[in-house]
N, C-alpha and C. Protein backbone atom coordinates (compact mmCIF):
# COMPACT_ATOMS: atom_id res chain seq x y z
N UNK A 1 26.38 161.44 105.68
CA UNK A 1 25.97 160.76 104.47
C UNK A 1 26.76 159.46 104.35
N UNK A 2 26.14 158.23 104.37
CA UNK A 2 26.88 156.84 104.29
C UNK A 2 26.41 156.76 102.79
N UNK A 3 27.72 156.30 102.04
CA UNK A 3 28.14 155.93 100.43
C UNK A 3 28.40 154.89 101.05
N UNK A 4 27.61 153.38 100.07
CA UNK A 4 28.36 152.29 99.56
C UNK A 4 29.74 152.51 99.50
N UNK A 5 30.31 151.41 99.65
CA UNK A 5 31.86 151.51 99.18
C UNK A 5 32.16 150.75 98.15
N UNK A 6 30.93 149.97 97.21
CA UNK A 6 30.85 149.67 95.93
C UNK A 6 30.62 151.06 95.03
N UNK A 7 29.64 151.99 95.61
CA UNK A 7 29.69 153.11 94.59
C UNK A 7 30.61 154.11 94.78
N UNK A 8 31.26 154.18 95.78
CA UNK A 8 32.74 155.21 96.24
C UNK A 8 33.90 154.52 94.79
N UNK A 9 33.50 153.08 95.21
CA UNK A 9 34.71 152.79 94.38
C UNK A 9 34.48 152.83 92.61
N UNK A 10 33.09 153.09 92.45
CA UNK A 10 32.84 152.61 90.89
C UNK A 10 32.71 154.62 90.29
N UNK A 11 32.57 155.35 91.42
CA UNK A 11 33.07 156.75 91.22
C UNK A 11 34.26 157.21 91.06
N UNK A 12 35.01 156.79 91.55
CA UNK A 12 36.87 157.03 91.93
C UNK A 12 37.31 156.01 90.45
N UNK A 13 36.96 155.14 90.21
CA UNK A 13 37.29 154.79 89.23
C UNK A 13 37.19 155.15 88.21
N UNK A 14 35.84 155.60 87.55
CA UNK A 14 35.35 155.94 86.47
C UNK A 14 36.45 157.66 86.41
N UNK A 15 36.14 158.10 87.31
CA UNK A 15 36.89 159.59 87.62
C UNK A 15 38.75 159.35 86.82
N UNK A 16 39.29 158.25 87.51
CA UNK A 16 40.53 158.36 87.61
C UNK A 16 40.62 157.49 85.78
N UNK A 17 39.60 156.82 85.32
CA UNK A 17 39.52 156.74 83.84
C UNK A 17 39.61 157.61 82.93
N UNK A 18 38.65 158.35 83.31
CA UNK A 18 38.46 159.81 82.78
C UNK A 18 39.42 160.79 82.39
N UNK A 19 40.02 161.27 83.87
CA UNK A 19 41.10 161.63 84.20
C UNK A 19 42.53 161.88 82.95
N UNK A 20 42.93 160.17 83.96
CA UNK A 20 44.02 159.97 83.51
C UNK A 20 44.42 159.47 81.92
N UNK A 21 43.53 158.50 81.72
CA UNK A 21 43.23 158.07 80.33
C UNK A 21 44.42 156.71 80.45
N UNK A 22 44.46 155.89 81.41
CA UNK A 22 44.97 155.08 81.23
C UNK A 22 44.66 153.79 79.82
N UNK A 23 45.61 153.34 79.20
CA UNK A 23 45.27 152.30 78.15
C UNK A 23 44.42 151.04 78.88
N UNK A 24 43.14 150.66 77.92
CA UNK A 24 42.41 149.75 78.51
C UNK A 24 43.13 148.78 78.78
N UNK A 25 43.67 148.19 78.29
CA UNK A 25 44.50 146.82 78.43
C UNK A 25 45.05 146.93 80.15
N UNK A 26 45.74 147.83 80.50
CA UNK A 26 46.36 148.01 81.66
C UNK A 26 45.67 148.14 82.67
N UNK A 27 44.30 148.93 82.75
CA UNK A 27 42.91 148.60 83.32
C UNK A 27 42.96 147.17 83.44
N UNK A 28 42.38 146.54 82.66
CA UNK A 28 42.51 145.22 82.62
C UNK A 28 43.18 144.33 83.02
N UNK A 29 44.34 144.66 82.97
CA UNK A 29 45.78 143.55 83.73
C UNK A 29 45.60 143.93 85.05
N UNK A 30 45.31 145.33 85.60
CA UNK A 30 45.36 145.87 87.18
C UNK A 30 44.11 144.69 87.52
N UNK A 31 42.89 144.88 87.33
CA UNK A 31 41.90 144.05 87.61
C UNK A 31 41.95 142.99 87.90
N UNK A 32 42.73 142.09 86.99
CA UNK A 32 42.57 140.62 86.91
C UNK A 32 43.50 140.41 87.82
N UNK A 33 44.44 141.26 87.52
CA UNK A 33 46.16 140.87 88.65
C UNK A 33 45.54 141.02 90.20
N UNK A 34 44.67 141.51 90.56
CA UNK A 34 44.05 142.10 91.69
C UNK A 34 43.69 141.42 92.52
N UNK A 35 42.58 141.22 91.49
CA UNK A 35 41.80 139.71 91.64
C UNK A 35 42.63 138.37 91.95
N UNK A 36 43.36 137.82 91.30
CA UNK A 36 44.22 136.36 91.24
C UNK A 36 45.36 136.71 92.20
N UNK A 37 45.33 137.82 92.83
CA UNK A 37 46.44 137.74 93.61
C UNK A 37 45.42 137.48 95.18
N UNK A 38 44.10 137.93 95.34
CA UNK A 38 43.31 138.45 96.47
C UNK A 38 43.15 136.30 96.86
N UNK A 39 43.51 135.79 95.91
CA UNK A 39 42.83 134.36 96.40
C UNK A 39 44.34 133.56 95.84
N UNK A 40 44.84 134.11 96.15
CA UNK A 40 46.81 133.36 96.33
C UNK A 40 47.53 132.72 97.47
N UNK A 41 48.72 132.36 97.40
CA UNK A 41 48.94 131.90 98.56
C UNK A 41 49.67 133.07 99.20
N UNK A 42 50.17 134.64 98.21
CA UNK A 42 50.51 135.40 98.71
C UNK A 42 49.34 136.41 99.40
N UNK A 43 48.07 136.12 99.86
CA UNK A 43 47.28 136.91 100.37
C UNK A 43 47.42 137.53 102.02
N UNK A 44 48.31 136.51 102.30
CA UNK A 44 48.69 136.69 103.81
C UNK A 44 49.98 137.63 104.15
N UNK A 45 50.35 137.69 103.11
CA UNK A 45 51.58 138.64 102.97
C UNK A 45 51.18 139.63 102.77
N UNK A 46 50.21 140.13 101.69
CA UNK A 46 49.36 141.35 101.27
C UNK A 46 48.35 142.05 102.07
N UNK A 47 47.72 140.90 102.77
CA UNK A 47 46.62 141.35 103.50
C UNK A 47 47.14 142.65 104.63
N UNK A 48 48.11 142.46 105.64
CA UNK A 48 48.63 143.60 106.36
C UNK A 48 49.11 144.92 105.63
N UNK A 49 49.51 144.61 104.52
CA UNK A 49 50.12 145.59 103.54
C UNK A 49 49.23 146.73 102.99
N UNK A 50 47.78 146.28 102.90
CA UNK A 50 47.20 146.67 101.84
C UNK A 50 46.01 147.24 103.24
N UNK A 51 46.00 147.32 104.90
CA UNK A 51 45.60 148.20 105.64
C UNK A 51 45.82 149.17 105.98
């Protein structure tokens, strides 16, 4: 069975929302921080890290 790995990830998420009950705000900071770090000048540092 091949899953997207857009819907693996929008399952695992929603799950670990659910779950855990993290505060939205912190959702939010993970996201954006995620994001603005993926197009940084530290991406080359991260990129090996994060295989």
């Amino acid at each position: 069975m091949d899953v997207p790995l857009w819907l693996a990830l929008i399952v695992v998420g929603a799950l670990g929302i659910k779950l855990v009950r993290p505060p939205l705000w912190l959702v939010a900071v993970l996201l954006l921080g995620g994001y603005l770090l993926a197009d940084s000048f530290l991406t080359p540092v991260i990129d090996p890290l994060a295989k």
